[in-house]
Protein backbone atom coordinates (compact mmCIF):
# COMPACT_ATOMS: atom_id res chain seq x y z
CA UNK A 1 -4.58 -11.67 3.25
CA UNK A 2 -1.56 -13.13 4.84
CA UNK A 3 -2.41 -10.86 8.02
CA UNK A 4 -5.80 -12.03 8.69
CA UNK A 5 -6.69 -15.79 9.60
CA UNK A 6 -9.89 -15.86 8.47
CA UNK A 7 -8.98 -14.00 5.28
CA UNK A 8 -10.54 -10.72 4.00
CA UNK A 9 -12.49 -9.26 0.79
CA UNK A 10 -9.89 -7.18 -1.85
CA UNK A 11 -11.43 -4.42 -3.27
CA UNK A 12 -9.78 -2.82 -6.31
CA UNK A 13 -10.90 0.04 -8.80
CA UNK A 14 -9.51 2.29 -11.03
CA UNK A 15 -10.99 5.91 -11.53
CA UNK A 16 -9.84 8.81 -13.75
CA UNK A 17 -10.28 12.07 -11.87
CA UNK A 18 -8.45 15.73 -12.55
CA UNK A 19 -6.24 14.46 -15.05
CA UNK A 20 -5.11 10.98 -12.84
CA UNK A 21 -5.26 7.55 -12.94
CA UNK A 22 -6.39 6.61 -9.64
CA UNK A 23 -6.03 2.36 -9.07
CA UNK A 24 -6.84 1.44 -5.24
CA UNK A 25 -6.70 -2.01 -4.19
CA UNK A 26 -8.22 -1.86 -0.47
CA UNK A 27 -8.98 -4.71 2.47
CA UNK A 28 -11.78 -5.08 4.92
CA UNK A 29 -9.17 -6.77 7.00
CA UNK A 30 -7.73 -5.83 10.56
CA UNK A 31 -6.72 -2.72 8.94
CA UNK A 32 -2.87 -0.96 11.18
CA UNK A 33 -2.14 1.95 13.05
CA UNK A 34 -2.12 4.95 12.10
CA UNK A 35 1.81 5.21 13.02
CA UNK A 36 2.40 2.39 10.89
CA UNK A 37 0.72 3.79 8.06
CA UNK A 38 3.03 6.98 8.50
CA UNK A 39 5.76 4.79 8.77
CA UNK A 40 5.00 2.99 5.58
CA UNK A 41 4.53 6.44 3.70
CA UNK A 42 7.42 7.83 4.98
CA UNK A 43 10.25 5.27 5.44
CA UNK A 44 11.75 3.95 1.58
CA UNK A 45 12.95 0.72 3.42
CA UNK A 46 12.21 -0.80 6.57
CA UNK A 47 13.24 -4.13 8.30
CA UNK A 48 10.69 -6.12 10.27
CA UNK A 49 11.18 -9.20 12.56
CA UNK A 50 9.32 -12.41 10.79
CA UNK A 51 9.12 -14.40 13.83
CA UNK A 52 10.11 -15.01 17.31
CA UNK A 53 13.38 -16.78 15.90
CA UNK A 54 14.81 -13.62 15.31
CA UNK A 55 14.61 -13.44 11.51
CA UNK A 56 14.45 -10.32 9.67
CA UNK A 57 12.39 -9.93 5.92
CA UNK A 58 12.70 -6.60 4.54
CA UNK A 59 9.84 -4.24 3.04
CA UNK A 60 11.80 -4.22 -0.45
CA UNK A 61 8.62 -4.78 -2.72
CA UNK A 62 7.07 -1.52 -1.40
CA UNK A 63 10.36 0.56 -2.04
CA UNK A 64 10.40 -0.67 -5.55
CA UNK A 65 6.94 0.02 -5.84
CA UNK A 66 7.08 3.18 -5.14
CA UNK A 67 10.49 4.10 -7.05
CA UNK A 68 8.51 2.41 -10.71
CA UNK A 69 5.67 4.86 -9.24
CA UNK A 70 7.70 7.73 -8.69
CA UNK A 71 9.59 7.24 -11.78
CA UNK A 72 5.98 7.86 -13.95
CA UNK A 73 5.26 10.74 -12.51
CA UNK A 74 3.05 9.37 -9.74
CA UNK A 75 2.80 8.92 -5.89
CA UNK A 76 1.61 5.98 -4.06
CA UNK A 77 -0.63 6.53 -0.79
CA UNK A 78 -1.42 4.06 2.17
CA UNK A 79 -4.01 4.84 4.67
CA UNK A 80 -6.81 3.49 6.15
CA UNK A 81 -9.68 1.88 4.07
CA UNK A 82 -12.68 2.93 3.84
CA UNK A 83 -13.84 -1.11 4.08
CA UNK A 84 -11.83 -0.81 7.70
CA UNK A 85 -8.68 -2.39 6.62
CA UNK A 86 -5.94 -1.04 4.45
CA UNK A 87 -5.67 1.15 1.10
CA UNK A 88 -3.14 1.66 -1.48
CA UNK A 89 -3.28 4.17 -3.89
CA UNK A 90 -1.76 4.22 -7.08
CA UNK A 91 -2.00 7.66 -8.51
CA UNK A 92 -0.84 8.15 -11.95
CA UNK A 93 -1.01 10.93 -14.25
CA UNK A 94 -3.57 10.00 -16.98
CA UNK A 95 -1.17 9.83 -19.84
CA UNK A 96 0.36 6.47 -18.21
CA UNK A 97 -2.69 4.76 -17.36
């Protein structure tokens, strides 16, 4: 919500399908490009510029989402939403849901 000023509806579910845990939390904000989206689903750690001051924050909380993901036997997926902003998937074999 941080990314769009006049805020946007969070949509989350959870679905079981072919054995996985499926838990999306998607936007109907301003949505990204599709290069960033690659970026964020390829790249473990990634350094981004705050503000015009020069100060860097770092993409951290994704890479350690992803390793407690990984580390259950799942994968976590970013792409577009189908709301027109942004989706994350959390798939998880059932067992760990």
């Amino acid at each position: 919500m941080n990314h769009n000023e006049d805020g946007c509806t969070i949509y989350l579910s959870i679905a079981i399908r072919e054995s996985k845990c499926i838990i999306s939390v998607e936007d109907n904000g301003k949505g990204t490009t599709e290069e960033q989206i690659q970026h964020l689903n390829n790249t473990p750690h990634y350094m981004l510029e705050s503000n015009r001051s020069g100060e860097l924050r770092h993409g951290l909380g994704l890479l350690i989402v992803k390793q407690i993901i990984s580390s259950h036997g799942g994968e976590t997926v970013i792409k577009q939403s189908r709301y027109g902003g942004l989706a994350v998937r959390i798939i998880l074999p059932t067992a760990e849901c």
